[in-house]
PDB file of N, CA and C in Angstrom:
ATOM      1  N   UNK A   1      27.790  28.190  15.293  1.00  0.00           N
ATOM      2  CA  UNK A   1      26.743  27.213  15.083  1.00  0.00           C
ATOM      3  C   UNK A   1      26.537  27.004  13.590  1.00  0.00           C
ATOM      4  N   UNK A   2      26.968  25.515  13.069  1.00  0.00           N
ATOM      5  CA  UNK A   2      25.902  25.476  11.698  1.00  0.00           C
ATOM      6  C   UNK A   2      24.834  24.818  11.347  1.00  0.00           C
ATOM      7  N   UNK A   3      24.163  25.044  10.217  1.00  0.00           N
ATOM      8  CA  UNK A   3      23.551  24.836  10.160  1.00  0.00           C
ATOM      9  C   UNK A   3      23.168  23.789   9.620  1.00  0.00           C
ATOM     10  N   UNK A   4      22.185  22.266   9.698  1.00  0.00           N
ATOM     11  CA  UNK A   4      22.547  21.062   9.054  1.00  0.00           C
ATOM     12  C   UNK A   4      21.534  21.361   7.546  1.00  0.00           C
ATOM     13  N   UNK A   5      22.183  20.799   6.988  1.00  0.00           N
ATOM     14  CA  UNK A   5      21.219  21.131   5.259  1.00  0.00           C
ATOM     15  C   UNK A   5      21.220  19.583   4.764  1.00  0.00           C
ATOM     16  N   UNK A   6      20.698  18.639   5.574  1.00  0.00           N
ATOM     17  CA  UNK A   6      20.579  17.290   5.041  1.00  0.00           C
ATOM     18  C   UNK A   6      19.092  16.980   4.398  1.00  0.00           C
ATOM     19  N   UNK A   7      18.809  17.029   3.780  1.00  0.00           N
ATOM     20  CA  UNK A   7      17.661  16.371   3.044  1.00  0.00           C
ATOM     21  C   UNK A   7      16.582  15.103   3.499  1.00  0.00           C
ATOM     22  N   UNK A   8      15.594  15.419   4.034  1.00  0.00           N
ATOM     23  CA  UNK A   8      14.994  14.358   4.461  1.00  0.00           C
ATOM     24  C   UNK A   8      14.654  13.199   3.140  1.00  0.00           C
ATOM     25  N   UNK A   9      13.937  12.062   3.733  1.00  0.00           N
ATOM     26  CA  UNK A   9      13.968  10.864   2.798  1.00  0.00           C
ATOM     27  C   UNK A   9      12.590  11.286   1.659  1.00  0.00           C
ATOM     28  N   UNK A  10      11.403  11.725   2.917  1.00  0.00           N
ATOM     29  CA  UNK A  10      10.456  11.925   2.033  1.00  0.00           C
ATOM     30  C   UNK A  10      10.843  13.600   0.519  1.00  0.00           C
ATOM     31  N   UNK A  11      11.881  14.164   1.567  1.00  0.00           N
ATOM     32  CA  UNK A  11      11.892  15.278   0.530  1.00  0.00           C
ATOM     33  C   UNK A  11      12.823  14.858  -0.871  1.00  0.00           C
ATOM     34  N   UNK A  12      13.660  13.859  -0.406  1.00  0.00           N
ATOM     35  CA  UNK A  12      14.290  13.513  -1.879  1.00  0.00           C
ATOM     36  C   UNK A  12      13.011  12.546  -2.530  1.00  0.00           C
ATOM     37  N   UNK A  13      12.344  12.077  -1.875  1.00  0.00           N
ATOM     38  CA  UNK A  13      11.464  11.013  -2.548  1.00  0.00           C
ATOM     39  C   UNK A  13      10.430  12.130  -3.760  1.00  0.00           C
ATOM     40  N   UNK A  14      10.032  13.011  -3.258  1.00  0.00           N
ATOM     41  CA  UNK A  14       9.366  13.979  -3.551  1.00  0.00           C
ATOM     42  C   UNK A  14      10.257  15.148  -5.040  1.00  0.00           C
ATOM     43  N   UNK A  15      10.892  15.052  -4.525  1.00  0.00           N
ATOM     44  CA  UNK A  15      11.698  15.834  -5.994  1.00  0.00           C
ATOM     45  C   UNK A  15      12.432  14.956  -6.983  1.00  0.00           C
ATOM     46  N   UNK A  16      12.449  13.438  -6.570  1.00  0.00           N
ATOM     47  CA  UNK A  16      12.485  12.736  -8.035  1.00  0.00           C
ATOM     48  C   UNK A  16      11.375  12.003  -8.291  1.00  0.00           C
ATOM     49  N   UNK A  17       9.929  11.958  -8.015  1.00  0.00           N
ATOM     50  CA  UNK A  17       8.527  12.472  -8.434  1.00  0.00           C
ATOM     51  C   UNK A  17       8.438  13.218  -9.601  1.00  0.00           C
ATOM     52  N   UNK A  18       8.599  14.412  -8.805  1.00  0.00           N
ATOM     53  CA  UNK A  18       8.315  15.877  -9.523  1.00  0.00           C
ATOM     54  C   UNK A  18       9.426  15.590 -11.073  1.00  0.00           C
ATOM     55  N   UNK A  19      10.459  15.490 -10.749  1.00  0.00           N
ATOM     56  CA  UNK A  19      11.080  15.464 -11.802  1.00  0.00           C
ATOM     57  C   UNK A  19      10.936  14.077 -12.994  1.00  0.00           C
ATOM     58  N   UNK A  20      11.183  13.136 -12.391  1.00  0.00           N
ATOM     59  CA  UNK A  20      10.135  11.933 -13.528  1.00  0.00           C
ATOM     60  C   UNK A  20       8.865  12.404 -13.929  1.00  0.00           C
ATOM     61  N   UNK A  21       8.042  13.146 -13.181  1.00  0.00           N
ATOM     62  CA  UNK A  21       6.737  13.360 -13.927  1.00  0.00           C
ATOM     63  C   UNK A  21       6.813  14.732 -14.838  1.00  0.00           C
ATOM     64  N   UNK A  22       7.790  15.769 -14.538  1.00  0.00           N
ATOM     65  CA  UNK A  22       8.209  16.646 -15.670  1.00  0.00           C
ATOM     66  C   UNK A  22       8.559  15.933 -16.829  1.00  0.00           C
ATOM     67  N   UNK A  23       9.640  14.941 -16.237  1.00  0.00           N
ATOM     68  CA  UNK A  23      10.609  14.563 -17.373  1.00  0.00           C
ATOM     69  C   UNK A  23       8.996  13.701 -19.012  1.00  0.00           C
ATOM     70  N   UNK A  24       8.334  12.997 -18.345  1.00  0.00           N
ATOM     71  CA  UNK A  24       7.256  12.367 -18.839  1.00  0.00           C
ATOM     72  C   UNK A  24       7.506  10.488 -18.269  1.00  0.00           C
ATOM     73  N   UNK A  25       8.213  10.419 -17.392  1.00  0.00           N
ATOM     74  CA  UNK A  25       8.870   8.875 -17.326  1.00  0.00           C
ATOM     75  C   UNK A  25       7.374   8.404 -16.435  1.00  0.00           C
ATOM     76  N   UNK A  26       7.150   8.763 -15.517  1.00  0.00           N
ATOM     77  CA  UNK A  26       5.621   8.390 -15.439  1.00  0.00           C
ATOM     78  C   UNK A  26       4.515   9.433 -15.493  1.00  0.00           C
ATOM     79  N   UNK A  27       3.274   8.664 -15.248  1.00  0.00           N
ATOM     80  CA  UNK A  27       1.853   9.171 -16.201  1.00  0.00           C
ATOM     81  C   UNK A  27       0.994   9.176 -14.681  1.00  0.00           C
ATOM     82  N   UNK A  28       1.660   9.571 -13.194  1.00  0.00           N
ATOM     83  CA  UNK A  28       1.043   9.712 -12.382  1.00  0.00           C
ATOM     84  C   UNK A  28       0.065  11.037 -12.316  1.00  0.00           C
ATOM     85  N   UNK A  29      -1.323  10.567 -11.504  1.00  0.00           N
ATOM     86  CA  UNK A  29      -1.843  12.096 -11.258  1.00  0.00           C
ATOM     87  C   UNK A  29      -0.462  12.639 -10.286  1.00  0.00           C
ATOM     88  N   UNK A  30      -1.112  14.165 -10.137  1.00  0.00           N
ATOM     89  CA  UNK A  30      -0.426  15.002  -9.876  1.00  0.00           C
ATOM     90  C   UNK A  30      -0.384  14.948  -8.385  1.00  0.00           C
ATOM     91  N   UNK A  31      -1.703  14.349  -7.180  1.00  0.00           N
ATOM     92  CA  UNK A  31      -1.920  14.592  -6.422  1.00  0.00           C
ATOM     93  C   UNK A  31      -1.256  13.287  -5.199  1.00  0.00           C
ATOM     94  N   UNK A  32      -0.872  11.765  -6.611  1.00  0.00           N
ATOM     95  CA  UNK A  32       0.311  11.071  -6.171  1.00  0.00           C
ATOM     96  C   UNK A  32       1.574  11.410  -6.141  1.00  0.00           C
ATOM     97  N   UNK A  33       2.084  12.156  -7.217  1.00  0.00           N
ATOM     98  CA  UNK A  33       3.537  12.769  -6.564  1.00  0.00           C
ATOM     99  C   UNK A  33       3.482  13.534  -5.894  1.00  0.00           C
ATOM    100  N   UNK A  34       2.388  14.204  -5.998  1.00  0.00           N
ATOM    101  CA  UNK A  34       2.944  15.337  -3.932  1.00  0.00           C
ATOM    102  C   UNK A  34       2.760  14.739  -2.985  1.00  0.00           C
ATOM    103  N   UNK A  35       2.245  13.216  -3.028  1.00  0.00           N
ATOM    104  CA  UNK A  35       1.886  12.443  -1.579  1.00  0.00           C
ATOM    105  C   UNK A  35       2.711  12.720  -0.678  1.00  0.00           C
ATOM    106  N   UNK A  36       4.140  12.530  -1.527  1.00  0.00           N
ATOM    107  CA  UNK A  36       5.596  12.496  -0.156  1.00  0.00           C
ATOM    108  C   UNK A  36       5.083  14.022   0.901  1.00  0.00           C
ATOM    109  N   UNK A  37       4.881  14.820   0.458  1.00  0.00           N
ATOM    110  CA  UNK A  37       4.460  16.140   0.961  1.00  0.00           C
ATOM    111  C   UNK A  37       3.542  15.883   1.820  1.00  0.00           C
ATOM    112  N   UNK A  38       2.589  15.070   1.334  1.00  0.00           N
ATOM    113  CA  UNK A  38       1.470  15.191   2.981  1.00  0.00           C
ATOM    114  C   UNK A  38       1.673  14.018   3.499  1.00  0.00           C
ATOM    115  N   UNK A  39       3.199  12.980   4.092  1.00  0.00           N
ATOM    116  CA  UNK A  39       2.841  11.928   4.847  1.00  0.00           C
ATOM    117  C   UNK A  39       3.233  12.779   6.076  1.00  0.00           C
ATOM    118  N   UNK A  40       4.444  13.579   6.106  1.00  0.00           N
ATOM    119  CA  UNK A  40       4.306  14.074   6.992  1.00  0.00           C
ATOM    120  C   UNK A  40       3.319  15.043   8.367  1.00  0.00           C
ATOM    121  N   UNK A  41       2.040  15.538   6.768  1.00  0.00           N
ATOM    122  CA  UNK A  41       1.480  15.980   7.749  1.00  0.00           C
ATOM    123  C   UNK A  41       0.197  15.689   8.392  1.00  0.00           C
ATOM    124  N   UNK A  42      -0.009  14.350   7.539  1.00  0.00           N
ATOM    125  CA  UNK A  42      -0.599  13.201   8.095  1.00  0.00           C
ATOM    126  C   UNK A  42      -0.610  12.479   9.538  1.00  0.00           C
ATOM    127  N   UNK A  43       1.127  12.402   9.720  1.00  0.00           N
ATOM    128  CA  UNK A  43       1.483  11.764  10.634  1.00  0.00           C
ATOM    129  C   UNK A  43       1.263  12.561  11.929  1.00  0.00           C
ATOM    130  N   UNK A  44       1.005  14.056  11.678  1.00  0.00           N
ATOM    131  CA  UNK A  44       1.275  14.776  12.607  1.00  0.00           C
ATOM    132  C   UNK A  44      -0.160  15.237  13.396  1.00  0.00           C
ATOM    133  N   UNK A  45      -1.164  14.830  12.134  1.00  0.00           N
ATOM    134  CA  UNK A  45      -2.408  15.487  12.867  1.00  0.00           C
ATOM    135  C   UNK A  45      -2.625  14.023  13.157  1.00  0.00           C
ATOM    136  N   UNK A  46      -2.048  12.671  12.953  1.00  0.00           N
ATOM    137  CA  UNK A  46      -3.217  11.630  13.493  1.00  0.00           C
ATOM    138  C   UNK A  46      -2.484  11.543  14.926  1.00  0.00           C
ATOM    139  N   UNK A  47      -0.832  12.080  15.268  1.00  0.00           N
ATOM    140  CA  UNK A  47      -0.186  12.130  17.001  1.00  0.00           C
ATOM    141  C   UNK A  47      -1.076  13.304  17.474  1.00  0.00           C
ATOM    142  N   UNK A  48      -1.509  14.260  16.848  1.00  0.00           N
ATOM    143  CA  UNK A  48      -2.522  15.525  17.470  1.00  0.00           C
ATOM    144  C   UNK A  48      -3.696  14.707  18.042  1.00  0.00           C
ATOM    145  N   UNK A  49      -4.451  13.850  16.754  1.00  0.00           N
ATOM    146  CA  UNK A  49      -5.637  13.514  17.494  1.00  0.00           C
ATOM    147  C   UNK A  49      -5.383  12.193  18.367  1.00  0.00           C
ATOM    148  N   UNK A  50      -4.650  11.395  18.692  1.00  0.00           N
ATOM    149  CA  UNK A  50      -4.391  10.287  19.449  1.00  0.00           C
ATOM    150  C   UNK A  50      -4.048  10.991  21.034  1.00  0.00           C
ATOM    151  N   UNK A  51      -3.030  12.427  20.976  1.00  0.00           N
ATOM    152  CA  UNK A  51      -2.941  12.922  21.958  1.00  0.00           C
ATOM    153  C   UNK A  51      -3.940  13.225  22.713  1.00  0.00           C
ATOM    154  N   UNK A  52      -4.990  14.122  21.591  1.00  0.00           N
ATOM    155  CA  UNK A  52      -5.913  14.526  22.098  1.00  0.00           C
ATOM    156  C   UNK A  52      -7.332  13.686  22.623  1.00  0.00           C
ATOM    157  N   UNK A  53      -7.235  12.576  22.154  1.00  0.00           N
ATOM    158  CA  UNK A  53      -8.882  11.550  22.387  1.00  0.00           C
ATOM    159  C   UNK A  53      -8.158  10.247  23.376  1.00  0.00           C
ATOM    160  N   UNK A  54      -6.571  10.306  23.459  1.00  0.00           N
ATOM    161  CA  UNK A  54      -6.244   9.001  24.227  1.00  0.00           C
ATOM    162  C   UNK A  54      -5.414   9.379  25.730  1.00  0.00           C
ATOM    163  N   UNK A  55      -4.759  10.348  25.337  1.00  0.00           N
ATOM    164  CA  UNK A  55      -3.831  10.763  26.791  1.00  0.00           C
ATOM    165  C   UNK A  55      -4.850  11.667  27.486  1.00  0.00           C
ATOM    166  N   UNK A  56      -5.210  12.415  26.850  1.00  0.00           N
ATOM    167  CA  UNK A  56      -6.608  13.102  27.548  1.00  0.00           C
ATOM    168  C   UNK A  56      -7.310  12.607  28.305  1.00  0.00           C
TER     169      UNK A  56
END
């Protein structure tokens, strides 16, 4: 069995962020380049609560 090591979209989106905003190429807060980091887990608590207040 191997193992797949493909890179999701938001995670490359997210480490050339991080790295333009090291580099100084943009002047974003800090809490816009980690966005890529919480769409996912955004997406996951609003299928939690739709599960929970609509199929319920």
């Amino acid at each position: 069995m191997s193992k797949s090591s493909a890179v999701s979209a938001t995670e490359l989106l997210q480490i050339v962020f991080i790295v333009l905003k090291l580099c100084g190429v943009i002047e974003w807060s800090w809490w816009i380049v980690l966005l890529p980091t919480l769409i996912p887990v955004v997406l996951m608590i609003g299928a939690l609560v739709f599960v929970h207040f609509v199929i319920r």
